[in-house]
N, C-alpha and C. Protein backbone atom coordinates (compact mmCIF):
# COMPACT_ATOMS: atom_id res chain seq x y z
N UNK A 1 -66.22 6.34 -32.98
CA UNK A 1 -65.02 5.53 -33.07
C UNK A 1 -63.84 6.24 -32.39
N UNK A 2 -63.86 7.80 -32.62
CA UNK A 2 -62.41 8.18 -31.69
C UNK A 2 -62.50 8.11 -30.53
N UNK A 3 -63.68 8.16 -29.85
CA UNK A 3 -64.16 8.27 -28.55
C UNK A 3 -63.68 7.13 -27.93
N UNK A 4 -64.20 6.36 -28.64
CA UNK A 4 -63.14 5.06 -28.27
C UNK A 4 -62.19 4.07 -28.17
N UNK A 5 -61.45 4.95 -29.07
CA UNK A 5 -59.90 5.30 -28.98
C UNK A 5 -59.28 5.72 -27.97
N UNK A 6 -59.88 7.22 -27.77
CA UNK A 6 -59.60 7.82 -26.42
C UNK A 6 -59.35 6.92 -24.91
N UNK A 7 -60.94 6.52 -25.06
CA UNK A 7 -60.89 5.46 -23.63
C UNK A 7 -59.77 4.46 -23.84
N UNK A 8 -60.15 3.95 -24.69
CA UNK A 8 -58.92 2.74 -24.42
C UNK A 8 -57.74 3.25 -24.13
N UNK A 9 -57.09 4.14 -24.81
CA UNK A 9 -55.96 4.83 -24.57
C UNK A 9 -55.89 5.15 -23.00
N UNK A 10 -57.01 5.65 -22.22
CA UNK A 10 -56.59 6.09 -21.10
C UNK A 10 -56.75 5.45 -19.94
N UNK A 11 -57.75 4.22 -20.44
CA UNK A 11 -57.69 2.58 -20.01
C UNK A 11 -56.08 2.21 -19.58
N UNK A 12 -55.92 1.85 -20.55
CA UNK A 12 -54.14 1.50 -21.12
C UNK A 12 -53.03 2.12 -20.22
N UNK A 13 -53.04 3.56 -19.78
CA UNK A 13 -52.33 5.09 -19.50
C UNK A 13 -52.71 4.52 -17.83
N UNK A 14 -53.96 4.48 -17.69
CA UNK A 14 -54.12 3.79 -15.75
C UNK A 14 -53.82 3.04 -15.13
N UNK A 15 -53.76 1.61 -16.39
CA UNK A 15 -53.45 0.20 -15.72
C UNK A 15 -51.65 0.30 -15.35
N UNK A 16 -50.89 0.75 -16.72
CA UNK A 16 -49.73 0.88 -16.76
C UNK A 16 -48.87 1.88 -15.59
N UNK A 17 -49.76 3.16 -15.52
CA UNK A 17 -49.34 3.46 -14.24
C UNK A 17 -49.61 3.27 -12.38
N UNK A 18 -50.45 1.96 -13.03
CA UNK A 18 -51.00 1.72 -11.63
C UNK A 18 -49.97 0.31 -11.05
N UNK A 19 -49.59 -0.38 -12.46
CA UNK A 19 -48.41 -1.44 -12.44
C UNK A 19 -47.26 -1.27 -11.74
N UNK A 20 -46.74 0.23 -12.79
CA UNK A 20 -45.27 1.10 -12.69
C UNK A 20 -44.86 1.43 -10.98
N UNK A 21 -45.70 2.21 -10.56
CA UNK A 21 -46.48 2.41 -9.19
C UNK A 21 -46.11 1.77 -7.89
N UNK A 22 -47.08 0.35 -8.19
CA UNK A 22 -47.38 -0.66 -7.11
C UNK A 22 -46.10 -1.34 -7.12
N UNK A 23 -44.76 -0.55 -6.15
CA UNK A 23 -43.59 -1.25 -5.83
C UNK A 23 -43.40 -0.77 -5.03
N UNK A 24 -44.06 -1.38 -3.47
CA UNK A 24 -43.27 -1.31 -2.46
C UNK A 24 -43.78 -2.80 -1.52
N UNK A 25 -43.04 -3.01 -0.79
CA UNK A 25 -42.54 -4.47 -0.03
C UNK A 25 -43.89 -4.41 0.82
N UNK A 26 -44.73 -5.75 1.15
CA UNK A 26 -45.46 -5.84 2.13
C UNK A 26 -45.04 -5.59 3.64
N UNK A 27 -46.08 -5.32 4.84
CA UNK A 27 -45.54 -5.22 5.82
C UNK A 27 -44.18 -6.58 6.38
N UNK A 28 -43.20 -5.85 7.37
CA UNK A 28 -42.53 -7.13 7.12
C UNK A 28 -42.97 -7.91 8.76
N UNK A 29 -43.08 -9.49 8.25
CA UNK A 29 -43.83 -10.09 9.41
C UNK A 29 -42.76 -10.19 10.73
N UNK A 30 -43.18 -9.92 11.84
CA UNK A 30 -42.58 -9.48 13.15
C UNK A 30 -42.26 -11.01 13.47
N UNK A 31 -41.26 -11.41 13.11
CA UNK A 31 -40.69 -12.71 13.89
C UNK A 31 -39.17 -12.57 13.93
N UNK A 32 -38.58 -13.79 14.87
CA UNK A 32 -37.42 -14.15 14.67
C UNK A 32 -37.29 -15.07 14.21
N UNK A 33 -35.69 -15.14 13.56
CA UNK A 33 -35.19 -16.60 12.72
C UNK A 33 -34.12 -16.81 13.46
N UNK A 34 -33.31 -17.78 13.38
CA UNK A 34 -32.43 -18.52 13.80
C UNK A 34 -31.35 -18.68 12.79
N UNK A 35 -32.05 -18.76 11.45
CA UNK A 35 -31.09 -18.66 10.86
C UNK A 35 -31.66 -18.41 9.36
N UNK A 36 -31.02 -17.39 8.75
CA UNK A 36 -31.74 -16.28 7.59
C UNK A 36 -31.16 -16.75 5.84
N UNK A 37 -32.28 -16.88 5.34
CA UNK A 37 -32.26 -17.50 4.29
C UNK A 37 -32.88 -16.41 3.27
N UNK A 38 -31.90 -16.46 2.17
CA UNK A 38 -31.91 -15.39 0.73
C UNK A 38 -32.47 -16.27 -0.35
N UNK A 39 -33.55 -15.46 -0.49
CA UNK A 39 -34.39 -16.50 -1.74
C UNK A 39 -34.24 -15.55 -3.28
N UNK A 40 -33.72 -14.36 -3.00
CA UNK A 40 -33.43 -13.27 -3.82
C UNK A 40 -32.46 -12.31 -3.47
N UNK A 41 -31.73 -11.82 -3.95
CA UNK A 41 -30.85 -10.69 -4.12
C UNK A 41 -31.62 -9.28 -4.70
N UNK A 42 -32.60 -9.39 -5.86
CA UNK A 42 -33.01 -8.11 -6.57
C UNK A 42 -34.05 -8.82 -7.21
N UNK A 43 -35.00 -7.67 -7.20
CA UNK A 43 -36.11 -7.88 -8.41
C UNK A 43 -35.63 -9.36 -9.32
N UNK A 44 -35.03 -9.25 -9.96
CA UNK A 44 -34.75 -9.66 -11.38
C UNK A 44 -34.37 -11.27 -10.99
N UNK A 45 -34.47 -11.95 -9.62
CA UNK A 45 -34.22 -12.90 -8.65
C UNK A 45 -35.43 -13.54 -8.99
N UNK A 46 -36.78 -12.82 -8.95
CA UNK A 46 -38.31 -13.04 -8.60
C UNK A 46 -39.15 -13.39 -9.75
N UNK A 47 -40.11 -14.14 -10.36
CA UNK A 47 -41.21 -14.57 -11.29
C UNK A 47 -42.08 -13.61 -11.06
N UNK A 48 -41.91 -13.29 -12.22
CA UNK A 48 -43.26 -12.89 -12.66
C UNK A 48 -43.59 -11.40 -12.23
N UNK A 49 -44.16 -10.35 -11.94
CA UNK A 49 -44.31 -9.08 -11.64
C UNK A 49 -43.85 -9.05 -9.40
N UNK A 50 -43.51 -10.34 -8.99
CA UNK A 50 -42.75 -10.51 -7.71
C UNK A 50 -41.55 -9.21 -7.58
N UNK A 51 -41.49 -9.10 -6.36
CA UNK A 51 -40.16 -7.93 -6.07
C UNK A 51 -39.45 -8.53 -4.92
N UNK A 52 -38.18 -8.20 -5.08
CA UNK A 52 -37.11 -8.79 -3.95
C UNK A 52 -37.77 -7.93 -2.41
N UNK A 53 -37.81 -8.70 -1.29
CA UNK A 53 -37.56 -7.49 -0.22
C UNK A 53 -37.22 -7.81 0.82
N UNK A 54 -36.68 -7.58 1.98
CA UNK A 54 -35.70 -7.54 3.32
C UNK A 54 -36.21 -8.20 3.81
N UNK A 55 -36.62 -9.33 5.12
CA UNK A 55 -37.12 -8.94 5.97
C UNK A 55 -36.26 -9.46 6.99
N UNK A 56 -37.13 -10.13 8.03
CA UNK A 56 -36.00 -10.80 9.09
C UNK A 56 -35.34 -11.84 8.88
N UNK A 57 -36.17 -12.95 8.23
CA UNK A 57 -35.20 -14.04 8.09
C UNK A 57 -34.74 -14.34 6.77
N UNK A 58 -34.71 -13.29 6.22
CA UNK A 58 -33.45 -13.00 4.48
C UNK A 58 -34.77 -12.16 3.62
N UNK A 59 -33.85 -12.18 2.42
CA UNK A 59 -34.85 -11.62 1.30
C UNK A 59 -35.72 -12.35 0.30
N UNK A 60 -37.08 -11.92 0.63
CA UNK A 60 -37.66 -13.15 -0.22
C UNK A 60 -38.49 -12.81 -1.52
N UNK A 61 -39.20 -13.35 -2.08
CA UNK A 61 -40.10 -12.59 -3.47
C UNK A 61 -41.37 -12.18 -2.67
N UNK A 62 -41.93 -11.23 -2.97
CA UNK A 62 -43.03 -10.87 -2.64
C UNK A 62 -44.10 -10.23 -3.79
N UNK A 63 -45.36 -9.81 -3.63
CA UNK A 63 -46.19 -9.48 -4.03
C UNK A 63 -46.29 -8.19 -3.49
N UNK A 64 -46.15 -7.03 -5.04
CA UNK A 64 -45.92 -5.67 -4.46
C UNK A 64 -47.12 -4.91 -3.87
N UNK A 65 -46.78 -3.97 -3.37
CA UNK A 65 -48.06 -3.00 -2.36
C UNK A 65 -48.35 -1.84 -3.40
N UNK A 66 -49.41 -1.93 -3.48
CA UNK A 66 -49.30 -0.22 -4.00
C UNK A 66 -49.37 0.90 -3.00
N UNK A 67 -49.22 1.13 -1.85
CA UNK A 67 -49.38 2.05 -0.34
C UNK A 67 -47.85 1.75 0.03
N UNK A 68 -47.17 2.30 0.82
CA UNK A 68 -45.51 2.15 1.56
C UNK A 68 -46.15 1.56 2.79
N UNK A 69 -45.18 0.85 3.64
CA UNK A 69 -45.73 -0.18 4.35
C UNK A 69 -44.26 0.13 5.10
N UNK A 70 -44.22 -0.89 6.14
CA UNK A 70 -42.81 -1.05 6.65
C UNK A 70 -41.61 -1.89 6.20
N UNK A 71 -42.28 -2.40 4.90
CA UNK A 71 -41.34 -3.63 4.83
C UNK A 71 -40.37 -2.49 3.61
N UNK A 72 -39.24 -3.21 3.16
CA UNK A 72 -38.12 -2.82 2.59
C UNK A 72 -37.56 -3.56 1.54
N UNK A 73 -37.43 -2.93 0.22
CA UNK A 73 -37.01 -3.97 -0.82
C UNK A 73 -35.54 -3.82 -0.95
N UNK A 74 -35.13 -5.01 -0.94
CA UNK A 74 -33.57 -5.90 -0.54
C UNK A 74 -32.69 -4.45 -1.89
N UNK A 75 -31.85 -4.59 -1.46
CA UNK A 75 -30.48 -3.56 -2.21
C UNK A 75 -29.27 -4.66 -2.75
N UNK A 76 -29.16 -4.26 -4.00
CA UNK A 76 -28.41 -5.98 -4.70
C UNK A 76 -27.11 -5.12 -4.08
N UNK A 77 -26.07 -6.55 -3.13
CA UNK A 77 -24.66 -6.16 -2.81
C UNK A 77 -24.34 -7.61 -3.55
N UNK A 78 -22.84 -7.19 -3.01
CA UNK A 78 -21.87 -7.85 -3.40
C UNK A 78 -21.92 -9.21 -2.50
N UNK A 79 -22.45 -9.08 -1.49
CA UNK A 79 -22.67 -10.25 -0.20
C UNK A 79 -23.67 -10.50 -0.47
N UNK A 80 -24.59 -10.39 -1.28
CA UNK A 80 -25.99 -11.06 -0.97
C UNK A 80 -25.75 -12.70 -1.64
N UNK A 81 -26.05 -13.59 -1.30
CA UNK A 81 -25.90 -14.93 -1.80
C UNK A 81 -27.31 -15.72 -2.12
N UNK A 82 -28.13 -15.53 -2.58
CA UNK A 82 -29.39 -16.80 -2.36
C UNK A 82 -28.86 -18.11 -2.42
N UNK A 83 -29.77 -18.60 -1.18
CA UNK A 83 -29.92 -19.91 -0.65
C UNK A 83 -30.61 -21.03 -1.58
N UNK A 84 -29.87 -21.65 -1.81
CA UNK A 84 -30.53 -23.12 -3.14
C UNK A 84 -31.48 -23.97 -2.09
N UNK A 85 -31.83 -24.04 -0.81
CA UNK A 85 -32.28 -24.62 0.07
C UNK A 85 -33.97 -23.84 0.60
């Protein structure tokens, strides 16, 4: 029975730091926009375990990486506005 205590415990200890972890922005896709639209300002913008991040044509929710990539997660300013559109 402690034995498997243990595991679960370190079950528990992997997933949580594998969660904590996996925050960084997917690659960001190589296009141009015309005109750049904010679907987020910050994390706290996004559903569900989603993260805010940069790219070219505004900041949008994404699905985090666990590896660093090129893409960049958005920095809450005072100018950031999301777009209701």
């Amino acid at each position: 029975m402690q034995k498997m205590k243990l595991t679960a415990v370190i079950i528990l200890i992997v997933v949580v730091m594998s969660v904590v972890q996996a925050n960084y922005c997917p690659r960001r896709p190589n296009i141009m926009c015309i005109r750049a639209s904010n679907k987020c300002c910050s994390d706290s913008d996004c559903r569900g375990s989603k993260i805010c991040c940069s790219e070219n044509c505004g900041n949008q929710c994404r699905d985090s990486e666990s590896e660093p990539t090129n893409g960049m997660k958005a920095q809450r300013s005072s100018t950031c506005k999301i777009d209701p559109f």
